[in-house]
C-alpha atoms as a PDB file:
ATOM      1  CA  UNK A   1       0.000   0.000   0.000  1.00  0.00           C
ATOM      2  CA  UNK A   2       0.973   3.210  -0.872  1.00  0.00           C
ATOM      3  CA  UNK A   3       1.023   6.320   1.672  1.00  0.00           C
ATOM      4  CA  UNK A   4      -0.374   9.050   0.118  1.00  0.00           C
ATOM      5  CA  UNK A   5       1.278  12.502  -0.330  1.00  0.00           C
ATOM      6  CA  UNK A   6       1.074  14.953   2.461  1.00  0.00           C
ATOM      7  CA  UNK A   7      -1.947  17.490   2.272  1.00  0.00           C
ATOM      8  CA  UNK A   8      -0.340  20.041   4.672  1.00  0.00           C
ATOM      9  CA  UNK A   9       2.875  21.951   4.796  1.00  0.00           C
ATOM     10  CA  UNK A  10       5.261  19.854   7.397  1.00  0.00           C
ATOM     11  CA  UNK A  11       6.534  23.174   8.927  1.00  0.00           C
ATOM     12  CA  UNK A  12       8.376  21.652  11.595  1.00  0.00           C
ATOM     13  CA  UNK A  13      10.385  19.258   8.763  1.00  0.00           C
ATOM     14  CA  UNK A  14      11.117  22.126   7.184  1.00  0.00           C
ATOM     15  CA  UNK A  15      12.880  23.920  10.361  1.00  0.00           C
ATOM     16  CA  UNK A  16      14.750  20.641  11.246  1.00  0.00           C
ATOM     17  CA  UNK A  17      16.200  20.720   7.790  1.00  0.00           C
ATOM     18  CA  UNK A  18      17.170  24.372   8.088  1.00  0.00           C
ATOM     19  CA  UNK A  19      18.975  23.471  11.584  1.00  0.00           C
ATOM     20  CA  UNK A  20      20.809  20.439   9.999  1.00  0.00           C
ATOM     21  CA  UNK A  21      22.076  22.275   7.092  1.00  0.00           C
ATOM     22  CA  UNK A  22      23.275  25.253   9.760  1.00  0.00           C
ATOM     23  CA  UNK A  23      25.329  22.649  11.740  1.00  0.00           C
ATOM     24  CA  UNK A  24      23.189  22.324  14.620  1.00  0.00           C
ATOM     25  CA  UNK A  25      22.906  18.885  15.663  1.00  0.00           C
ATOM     26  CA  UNK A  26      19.993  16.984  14.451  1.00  0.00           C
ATOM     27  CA  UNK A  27      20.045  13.057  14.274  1.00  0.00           C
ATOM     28  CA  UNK A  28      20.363  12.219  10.907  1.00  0.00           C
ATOM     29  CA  UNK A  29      17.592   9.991  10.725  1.00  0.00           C
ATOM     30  CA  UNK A  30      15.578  12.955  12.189  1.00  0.00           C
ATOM     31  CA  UNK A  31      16.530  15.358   9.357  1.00  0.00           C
ATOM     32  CA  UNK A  32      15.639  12.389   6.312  1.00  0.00           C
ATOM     33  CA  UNK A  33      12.385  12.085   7.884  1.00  0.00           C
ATOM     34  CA  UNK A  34      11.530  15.264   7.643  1.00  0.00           C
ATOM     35  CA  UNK A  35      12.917  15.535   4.177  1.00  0.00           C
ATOM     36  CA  UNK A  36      11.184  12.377   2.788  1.00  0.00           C
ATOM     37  CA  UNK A  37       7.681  14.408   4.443  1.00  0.00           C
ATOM     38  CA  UNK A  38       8.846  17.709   2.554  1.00  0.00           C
ATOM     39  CA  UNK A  39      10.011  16.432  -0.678  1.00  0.00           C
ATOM     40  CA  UNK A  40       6.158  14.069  -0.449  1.00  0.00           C
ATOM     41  CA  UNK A  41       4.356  17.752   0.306  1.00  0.00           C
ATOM     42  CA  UNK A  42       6.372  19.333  -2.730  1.00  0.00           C
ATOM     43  CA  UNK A  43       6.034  16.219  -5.277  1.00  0.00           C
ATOM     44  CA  UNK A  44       2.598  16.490  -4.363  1.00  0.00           C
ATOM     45  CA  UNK A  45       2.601  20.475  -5.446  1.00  0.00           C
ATOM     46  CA  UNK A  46       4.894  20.101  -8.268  1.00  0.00           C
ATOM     47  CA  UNK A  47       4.260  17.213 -10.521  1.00  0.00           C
ATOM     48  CA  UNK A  48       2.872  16.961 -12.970  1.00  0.00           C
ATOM     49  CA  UNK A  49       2.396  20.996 -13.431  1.00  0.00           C
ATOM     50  CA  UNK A  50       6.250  22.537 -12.879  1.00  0.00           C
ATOM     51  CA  UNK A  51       9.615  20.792 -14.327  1.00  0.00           C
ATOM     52  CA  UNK A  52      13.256  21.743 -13.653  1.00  0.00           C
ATOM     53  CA  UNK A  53      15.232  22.969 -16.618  1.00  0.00           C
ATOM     54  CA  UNK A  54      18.545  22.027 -16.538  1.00  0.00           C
ATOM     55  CA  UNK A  55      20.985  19.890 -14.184  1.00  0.00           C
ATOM     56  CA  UNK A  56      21.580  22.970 -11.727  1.00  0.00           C
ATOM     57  CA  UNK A  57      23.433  22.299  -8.929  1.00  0.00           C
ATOM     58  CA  UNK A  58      21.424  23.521  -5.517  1.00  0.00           C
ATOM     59  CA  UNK A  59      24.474  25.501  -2.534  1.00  0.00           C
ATOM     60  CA  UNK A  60      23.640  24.968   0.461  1.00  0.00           C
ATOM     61  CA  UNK A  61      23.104  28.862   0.537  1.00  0.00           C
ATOM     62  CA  UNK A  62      20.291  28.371  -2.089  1.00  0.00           C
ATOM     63  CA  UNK A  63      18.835  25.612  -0.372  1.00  0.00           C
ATOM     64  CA  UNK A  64      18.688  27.392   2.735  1.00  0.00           C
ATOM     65  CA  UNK A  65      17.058  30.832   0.855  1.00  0.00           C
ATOM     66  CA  UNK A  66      14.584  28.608  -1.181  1.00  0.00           C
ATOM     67  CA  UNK A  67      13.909  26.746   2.606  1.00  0.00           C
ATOM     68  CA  UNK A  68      13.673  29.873   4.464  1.00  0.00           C
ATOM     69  CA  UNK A  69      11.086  30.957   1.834  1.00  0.00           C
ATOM     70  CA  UNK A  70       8.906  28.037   2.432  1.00  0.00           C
ATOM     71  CA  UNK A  71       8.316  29.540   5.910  1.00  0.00           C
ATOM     72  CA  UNK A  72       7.627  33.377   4.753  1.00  0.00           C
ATOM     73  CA  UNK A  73       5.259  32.691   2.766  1.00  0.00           C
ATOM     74  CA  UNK A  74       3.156  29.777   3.819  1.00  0.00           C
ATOM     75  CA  UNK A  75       0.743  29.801   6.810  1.00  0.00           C
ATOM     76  CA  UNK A  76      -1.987  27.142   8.318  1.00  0.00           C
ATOM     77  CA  UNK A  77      -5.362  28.327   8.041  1.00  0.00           C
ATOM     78  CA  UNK A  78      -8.373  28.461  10.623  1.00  0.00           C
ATOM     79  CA  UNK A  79      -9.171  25.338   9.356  1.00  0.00           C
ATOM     80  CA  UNK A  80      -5.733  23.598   9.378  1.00  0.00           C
ATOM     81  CA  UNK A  81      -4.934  23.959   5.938  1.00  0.00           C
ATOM     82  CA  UNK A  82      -1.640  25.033   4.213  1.00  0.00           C
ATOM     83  CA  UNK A  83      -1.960  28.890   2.632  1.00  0.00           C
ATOM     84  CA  UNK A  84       0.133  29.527   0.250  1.00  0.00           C
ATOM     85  CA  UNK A  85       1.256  33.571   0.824  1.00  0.00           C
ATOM     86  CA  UNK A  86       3.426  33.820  -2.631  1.00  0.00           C
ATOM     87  CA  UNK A  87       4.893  31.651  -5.118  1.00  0.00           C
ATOM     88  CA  UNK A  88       7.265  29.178  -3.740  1.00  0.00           C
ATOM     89  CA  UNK A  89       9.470  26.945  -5.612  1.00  0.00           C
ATOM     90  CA  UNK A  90       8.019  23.770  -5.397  1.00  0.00           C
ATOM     91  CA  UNK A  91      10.420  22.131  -8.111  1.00  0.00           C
ATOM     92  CA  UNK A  92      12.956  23.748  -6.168  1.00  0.00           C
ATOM     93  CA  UNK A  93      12.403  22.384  -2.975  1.00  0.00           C
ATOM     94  CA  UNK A  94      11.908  18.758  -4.043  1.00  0.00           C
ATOM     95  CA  UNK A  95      14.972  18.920  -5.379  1.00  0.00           C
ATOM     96  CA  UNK A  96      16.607  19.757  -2.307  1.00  0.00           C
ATOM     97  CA  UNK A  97      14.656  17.116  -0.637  1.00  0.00           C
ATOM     98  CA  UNK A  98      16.002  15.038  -2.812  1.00  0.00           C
ATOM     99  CA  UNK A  99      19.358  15.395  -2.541  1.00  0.00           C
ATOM    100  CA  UNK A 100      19.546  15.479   1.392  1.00  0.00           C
ATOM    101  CA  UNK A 101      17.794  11.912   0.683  1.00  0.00           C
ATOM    102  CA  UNK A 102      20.451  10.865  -1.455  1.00  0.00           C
ATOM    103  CA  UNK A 103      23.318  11.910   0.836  1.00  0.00           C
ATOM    104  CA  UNK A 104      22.397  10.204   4.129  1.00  0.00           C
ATOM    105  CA  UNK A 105      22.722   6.985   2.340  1.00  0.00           C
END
């Protein structure tokens, strides 16, 4: 059985991965989780609508902006929903999601 994709932003994923890629200690199996949940949430608001030109290569810099961004402009509603407050990367961030996937093995 598949597990479908997550409905709502996993802000709290999102802030572990911006604490792991500042240094600060979070377990690594901690950090995949919450990328695996992110990059599901971002698959889920990507595909099949946005594609990635290009092989880019993401800094961690980037990946912290595009990250950071996430937060700004996304809020939970009365009802518990995700709001989106602006355009945010989705592509972008799956990407990243990706790759921190890819590293911890």
């Amino acid at each position: 059985m598949l597990l479908p994709f997550p409905q709502d932003l996993p802000f709290e994923g999102v802030a572990l991965i911006i604490d792991k890629l500042r240094g600060k200690d979070v377990p690594l199996k901690t950090a995949v989780n919450a990328a695996w949940n992110l990059a599901g949430y971002a698959a889920a608001q990507t595909l099949p609508d946005q594609k990635v030109i290009g092989d880019k290569d993401i800094s961690k810099d980037e990946a912290l902006l595009v990250l950071q961004e996430v937060i700004t402009k996304s809020a939970i509603s009365e009802e518990g929903k995700t709001i989106e407050l602006g355009v945010i990367p989705w592509a972008m961030v799956l990407r990243i999601c990706i790759k921190i996937l890819i590293a911890a093995f």
